[in-house]
N, C-alpha and C. Protein backbone atom coordinates (compact mmCIF):
# COMPACT_ATOMS: atom_id res chain seq x y z
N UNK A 1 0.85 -1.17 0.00
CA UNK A 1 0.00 0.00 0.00
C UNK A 1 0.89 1.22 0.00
N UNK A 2 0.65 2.09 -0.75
CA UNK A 2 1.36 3.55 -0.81
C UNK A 2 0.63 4.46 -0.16
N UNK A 3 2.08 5.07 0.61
CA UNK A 3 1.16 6.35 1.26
C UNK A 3 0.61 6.92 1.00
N UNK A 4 0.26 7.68 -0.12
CA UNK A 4 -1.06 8.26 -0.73
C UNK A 4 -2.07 7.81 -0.19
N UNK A 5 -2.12 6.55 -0.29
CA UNK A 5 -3.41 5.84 -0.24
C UNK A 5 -3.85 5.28 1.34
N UNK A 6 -3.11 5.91 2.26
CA UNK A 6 -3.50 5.97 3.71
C UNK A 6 -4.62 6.22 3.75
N UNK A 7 -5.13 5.50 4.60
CA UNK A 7 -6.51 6.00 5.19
C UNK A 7 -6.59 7.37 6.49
N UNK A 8 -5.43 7.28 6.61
CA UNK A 8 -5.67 8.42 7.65
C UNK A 8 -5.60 9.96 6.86
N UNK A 9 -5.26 10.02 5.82
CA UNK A 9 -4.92 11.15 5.14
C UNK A 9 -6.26 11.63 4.25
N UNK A 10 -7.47 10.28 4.39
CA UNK A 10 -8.51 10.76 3.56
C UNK A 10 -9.67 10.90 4.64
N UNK A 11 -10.70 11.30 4.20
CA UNK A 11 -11.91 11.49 5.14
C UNK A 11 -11.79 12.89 5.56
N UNK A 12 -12.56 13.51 6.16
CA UNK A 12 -13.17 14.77 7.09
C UNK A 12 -12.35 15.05 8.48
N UNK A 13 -11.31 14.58 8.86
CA UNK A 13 -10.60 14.40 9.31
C UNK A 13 -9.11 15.44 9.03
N UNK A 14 -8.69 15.05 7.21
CA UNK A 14 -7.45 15.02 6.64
C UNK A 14 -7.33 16.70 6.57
N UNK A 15 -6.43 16.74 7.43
CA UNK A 15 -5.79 18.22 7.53
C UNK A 15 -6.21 19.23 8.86
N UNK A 16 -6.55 18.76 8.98
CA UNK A 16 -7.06 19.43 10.55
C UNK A 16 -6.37 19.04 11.74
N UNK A 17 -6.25 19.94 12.85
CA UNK A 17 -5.13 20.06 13.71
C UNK A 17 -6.34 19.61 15.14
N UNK A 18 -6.23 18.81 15.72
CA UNK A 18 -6.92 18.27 16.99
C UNK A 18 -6.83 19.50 17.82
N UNK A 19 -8.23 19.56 17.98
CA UNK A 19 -7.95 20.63 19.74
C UNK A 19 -6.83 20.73 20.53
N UNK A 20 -6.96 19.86 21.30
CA UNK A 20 -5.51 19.06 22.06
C UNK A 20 -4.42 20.41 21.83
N UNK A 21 -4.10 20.14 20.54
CA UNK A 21 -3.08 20.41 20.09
C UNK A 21 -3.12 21.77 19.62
N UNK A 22 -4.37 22.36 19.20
CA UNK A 22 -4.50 23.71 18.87
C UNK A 22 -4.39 24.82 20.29
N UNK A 23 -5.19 24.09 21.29
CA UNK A 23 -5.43 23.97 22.76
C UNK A 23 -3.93 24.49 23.42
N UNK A 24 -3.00 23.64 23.19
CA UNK A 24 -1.46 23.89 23.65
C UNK A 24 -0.76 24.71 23.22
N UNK A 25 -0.71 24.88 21.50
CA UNK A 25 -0.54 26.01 20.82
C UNK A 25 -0.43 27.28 21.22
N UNK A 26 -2.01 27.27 22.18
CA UNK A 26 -2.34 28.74 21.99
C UNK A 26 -2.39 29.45 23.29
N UNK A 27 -2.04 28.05 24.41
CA UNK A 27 -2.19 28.64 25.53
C UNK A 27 -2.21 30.02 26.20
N UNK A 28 -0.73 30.44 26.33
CA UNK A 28 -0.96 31.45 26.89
C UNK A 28 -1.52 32.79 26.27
N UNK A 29 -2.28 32.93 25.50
CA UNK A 29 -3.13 33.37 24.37
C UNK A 29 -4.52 33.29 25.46
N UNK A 30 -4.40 32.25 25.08
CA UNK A 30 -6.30 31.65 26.21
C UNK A 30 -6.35 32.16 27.49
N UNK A 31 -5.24 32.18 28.67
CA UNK A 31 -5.11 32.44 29.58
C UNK A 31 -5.04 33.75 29.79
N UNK A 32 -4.15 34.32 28.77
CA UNK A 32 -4.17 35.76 28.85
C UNK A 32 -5.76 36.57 28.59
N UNK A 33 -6.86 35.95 28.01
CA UNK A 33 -7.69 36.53 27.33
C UNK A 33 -8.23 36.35 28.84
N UNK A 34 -8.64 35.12 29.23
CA UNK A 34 -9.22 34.96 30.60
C UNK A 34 -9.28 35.62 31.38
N UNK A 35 -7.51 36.11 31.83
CA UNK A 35 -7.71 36.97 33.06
C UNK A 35 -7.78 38.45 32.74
N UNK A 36 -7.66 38.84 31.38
CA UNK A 36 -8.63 39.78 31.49
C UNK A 36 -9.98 40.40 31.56
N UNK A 37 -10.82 38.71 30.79
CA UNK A 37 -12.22 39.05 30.95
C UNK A 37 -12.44 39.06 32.63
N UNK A 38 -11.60 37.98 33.41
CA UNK A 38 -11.47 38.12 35.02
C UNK A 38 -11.41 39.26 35.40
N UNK A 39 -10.40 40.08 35.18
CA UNK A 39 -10.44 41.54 35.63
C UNK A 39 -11.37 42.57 35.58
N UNK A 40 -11.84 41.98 34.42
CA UNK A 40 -12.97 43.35 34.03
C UNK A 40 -14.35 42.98 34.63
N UNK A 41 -14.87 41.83 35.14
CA UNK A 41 -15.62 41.20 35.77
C UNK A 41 -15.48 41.29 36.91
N UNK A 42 -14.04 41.66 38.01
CA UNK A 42 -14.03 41.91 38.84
C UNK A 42 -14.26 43.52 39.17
N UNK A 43 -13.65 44.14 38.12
CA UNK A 43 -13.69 45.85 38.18
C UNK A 43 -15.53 46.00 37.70
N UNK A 44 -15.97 45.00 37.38
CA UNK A 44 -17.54 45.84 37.41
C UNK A 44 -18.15 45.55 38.77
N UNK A 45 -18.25 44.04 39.55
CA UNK A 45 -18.80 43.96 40.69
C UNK A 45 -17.93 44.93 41.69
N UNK A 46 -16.86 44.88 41.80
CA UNK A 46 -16.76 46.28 42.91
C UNK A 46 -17.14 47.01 42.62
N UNK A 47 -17.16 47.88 41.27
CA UNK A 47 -17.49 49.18 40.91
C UNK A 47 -19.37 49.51 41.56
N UNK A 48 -19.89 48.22 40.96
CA UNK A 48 -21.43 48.26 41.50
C UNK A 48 -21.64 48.11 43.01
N UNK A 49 -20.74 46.95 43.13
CA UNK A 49 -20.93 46.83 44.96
C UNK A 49 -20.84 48.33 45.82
N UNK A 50 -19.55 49.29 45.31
CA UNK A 50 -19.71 50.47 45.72
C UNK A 50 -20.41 51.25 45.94
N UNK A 51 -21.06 51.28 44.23
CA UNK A 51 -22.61 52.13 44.14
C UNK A 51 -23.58 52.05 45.35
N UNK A 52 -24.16 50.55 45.89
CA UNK A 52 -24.42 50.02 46.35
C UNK A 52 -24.22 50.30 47.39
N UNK A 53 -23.37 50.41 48.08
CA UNK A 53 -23.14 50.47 49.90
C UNK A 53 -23.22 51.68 49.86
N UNK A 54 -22.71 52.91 49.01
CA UNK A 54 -22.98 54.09 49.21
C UNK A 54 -23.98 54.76 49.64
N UNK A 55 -24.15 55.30 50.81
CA UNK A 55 -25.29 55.68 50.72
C UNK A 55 -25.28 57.78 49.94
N UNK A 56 -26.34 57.99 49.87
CA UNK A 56 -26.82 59.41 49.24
C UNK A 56 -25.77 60.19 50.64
N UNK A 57 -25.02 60.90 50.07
CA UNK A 57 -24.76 62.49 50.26
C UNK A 57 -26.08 63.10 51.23
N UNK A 58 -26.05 63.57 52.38
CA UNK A 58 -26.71 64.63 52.97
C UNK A 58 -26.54 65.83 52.29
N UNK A 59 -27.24 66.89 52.01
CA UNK A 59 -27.55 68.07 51.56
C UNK A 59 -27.48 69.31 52.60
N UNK A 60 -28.06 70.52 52.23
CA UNK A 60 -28.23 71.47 53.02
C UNK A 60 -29.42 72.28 52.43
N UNK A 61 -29.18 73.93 53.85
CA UNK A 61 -30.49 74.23 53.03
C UNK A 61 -30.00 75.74 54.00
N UNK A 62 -30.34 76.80 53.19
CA UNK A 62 -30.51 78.26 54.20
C UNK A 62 -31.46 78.62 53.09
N UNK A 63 -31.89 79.99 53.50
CA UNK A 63 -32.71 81.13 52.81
C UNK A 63 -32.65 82.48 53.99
N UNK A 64 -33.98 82.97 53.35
CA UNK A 64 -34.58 84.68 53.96
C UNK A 64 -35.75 84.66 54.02
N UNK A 65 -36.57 85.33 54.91
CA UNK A 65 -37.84 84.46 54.99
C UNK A 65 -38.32 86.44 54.95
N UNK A 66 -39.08 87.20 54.26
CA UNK A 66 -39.59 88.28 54.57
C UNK A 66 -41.41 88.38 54.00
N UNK A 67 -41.71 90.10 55.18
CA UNK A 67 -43.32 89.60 55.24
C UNK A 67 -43.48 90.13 53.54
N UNK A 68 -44.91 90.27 53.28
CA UNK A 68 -45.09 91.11 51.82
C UNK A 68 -44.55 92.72 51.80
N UNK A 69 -44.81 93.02 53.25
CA UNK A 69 -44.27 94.33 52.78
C UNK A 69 -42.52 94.93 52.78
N UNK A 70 -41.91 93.64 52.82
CA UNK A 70 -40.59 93.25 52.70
C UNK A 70 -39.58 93.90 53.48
N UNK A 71 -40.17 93.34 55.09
CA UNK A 71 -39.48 93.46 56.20
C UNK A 71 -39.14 91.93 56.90
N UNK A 72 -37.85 91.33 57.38
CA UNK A 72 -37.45 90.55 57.67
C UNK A 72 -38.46 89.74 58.46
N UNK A 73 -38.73 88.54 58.43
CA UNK A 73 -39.74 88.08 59.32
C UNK A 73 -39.07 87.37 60.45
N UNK A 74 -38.97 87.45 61.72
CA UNK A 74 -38.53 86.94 62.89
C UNK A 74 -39.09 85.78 63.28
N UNK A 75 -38.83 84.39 63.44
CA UNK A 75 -39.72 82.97 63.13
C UNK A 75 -38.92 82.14 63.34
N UNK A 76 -39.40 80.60 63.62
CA UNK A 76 -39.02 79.28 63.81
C UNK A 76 -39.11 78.61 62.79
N UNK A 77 -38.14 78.13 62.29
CA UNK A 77 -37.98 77.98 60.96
C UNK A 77 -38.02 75.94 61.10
N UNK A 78 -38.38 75.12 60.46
CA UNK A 78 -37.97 73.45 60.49
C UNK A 78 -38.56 72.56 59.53
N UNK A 79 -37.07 72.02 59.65
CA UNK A 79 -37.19 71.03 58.82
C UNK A 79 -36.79 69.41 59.20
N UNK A 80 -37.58 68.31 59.48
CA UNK A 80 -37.87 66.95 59.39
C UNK A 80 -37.82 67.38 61.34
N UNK A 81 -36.50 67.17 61.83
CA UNK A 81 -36.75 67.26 63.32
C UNK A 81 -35.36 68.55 64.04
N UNK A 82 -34.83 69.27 62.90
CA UNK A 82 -34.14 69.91 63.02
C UNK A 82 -35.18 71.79 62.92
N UNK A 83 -34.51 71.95 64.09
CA UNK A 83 -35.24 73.51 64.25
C UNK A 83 -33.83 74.61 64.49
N UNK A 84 -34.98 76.06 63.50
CA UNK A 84 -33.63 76.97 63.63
C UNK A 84 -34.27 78.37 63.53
N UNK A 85 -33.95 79.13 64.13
CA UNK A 85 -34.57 80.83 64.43
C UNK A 85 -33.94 81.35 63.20
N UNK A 86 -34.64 82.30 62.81
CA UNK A 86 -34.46 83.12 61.64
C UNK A 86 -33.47 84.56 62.72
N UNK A 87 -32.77 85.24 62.01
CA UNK A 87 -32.11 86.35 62.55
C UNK A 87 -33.01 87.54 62.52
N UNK A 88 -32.26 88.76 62.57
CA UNK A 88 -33.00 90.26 62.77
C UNK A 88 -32.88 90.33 61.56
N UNK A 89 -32.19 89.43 60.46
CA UNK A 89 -32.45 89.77 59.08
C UNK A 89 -33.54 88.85 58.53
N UNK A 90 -33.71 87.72 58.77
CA UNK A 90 -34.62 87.27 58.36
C UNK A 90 -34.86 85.76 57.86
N UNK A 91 -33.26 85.88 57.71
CA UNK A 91 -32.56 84.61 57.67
C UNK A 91 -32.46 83.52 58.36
N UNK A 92 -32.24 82.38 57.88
CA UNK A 92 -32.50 81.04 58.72
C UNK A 92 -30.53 80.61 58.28
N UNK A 93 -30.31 80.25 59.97
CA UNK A 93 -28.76 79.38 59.21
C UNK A 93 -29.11 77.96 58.88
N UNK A 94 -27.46 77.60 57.99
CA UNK A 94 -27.69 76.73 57.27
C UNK A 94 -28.41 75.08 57.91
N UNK A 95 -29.15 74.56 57.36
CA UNK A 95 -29.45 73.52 57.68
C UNK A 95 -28.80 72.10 57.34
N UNK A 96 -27.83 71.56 57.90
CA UNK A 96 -26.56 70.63 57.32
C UNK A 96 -27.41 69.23 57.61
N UNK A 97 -26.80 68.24 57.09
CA UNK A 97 -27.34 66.85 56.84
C UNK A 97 -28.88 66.28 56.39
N UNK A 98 -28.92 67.31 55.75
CA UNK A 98 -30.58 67.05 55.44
C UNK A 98 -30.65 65.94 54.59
N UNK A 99 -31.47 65.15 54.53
CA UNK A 99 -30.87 63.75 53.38
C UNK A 99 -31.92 64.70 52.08
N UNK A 100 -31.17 63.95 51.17
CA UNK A 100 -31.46 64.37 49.90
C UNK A 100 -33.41 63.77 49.60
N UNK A 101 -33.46 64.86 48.62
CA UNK A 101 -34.93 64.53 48.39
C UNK A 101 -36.50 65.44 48.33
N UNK A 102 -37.13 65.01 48.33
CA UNK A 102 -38.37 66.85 49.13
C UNK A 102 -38.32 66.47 50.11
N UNK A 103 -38.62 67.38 50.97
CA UNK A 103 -38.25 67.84 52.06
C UNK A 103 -39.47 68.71 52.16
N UNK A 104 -39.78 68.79 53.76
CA UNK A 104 -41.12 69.99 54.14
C UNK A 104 -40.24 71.14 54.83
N UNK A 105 -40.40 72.20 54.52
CA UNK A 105 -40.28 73.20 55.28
C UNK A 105 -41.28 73.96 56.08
N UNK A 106 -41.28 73.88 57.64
CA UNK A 106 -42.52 74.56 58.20
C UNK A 106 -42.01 75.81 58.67
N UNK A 107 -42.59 76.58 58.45
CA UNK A 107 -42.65 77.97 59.03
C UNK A 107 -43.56 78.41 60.43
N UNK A 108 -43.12 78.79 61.16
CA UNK A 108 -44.19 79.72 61.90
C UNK A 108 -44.38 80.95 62.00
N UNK A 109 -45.65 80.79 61.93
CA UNK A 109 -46.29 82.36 61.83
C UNK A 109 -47.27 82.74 62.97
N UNK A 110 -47.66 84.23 63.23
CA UNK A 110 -48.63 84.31 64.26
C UNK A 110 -50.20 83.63 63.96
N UNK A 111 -50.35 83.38 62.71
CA UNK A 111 -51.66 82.57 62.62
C UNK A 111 -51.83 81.32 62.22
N UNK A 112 -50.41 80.51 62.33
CA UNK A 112 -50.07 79.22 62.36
C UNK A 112 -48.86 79.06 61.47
N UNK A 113 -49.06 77.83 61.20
CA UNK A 113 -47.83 77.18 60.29
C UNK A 113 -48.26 77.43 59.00
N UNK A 114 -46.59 77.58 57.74
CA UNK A 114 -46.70 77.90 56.45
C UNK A 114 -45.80 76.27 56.03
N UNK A 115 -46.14 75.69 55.28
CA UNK A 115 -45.41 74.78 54.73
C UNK A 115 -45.16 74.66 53.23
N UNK A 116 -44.07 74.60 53.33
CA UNK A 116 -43.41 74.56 51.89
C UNK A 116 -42.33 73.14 51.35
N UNK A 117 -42.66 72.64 50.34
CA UNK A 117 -41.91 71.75 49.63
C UNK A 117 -40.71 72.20 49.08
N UNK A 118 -39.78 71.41 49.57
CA UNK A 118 -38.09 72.21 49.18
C UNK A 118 -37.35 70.70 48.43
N UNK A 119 -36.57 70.72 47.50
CA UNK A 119 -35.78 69.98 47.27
C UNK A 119 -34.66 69.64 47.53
N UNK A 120 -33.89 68.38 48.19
CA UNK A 120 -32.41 68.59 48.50
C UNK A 120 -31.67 67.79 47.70
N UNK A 121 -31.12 69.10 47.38
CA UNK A 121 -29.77 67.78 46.70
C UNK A 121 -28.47 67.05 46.94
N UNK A 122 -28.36 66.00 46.87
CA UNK A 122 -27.55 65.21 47.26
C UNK A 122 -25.72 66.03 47.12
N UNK A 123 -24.98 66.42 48.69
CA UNK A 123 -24.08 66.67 48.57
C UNK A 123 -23.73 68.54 48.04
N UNK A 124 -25.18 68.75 48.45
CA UNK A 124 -24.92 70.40 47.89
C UNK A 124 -26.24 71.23 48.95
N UNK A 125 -25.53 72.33 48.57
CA UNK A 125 -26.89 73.57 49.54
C UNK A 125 -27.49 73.91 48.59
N UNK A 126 -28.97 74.07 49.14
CA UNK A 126 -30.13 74.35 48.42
C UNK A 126 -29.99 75.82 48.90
N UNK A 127 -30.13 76.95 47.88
CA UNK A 127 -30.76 78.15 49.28
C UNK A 127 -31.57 78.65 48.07
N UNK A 128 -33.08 78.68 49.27
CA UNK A 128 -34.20 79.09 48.81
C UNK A 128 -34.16 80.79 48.40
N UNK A 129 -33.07 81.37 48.61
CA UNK A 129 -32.84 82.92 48.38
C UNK A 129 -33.90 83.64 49.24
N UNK A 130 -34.46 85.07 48.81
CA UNK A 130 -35.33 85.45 49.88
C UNK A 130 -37.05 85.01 49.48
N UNK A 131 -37.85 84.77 50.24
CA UNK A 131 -39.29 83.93 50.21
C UNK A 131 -40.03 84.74 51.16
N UNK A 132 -41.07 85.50 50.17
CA UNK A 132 -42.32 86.25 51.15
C UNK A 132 -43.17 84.90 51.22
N UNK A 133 -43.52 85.56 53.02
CA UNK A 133 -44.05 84.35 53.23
C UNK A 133 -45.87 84.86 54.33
N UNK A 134 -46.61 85.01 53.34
CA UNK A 134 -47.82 85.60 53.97
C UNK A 134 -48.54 84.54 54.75
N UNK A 135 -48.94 84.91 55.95
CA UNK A 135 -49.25 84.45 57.94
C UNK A 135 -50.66 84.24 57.37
């Protein structure tokens, strides 16, 4: 029999390189690809886990609180369980750790409470600037 006429050289088979062997070839090729898809699989779950444990930034909050005829209004100013006197100007100091979000602002007045919806933003002062605030 002549080699030509091998049987191993004919069929669906003839010329093709076995895994195995393509497998060994290419190793550190394969490995290298791995631990980078590893890496980047690790740099997304921390990255999210972070997100995650983070919690929101506390906010802040000041303004000026005056009547219509735009004289300083003297008042108890609050917000969630934090309370704060307005000055001889009219002003309320700043309100620190407010968590982010709406927020109520109550006012007092001589004919009750004024309430107002304020927004906080995460990691920054809100200031309501000056706000007539009719009793």
């Amino acid at each position: 029999m002549a080699f030509e006429n091998s049987p191993n050289l004919h069929g669906s088979r003839a010329g093709r390189i076995p895994f195995r062997t393509w497998f060994y070839q290419h190793r550190r090729l394969i490995w290298a690809l791995a631990g980078v898809v590893f890496l980047l699989w690790a740099a997304l779950f921390a990255f999210s886990a972070w997100r995650v444990i983070q919690p929101p930034m506390p906010g802040a909050l000041e303004g000026c609180l005056v009547t219509p005829a735009g004289e300083p209004m003297i008042t108890i100013v609050r917000i969630g369980t934090l309370t704060r006197p307005t000055y001889s100007d009219g002003c309320f100091f700043f309100f620190p750790q407010i968590p982010p979000g709406r927020q109520e602002l109550v006012i007092a007045t001589d004919s009750g409470e004024v309430r107002l919806m304020v927004t906080i933003h995460s990691d920054q002062a809100t200031s309501l600037g000056t706000v007539t605030i009719t009793p």
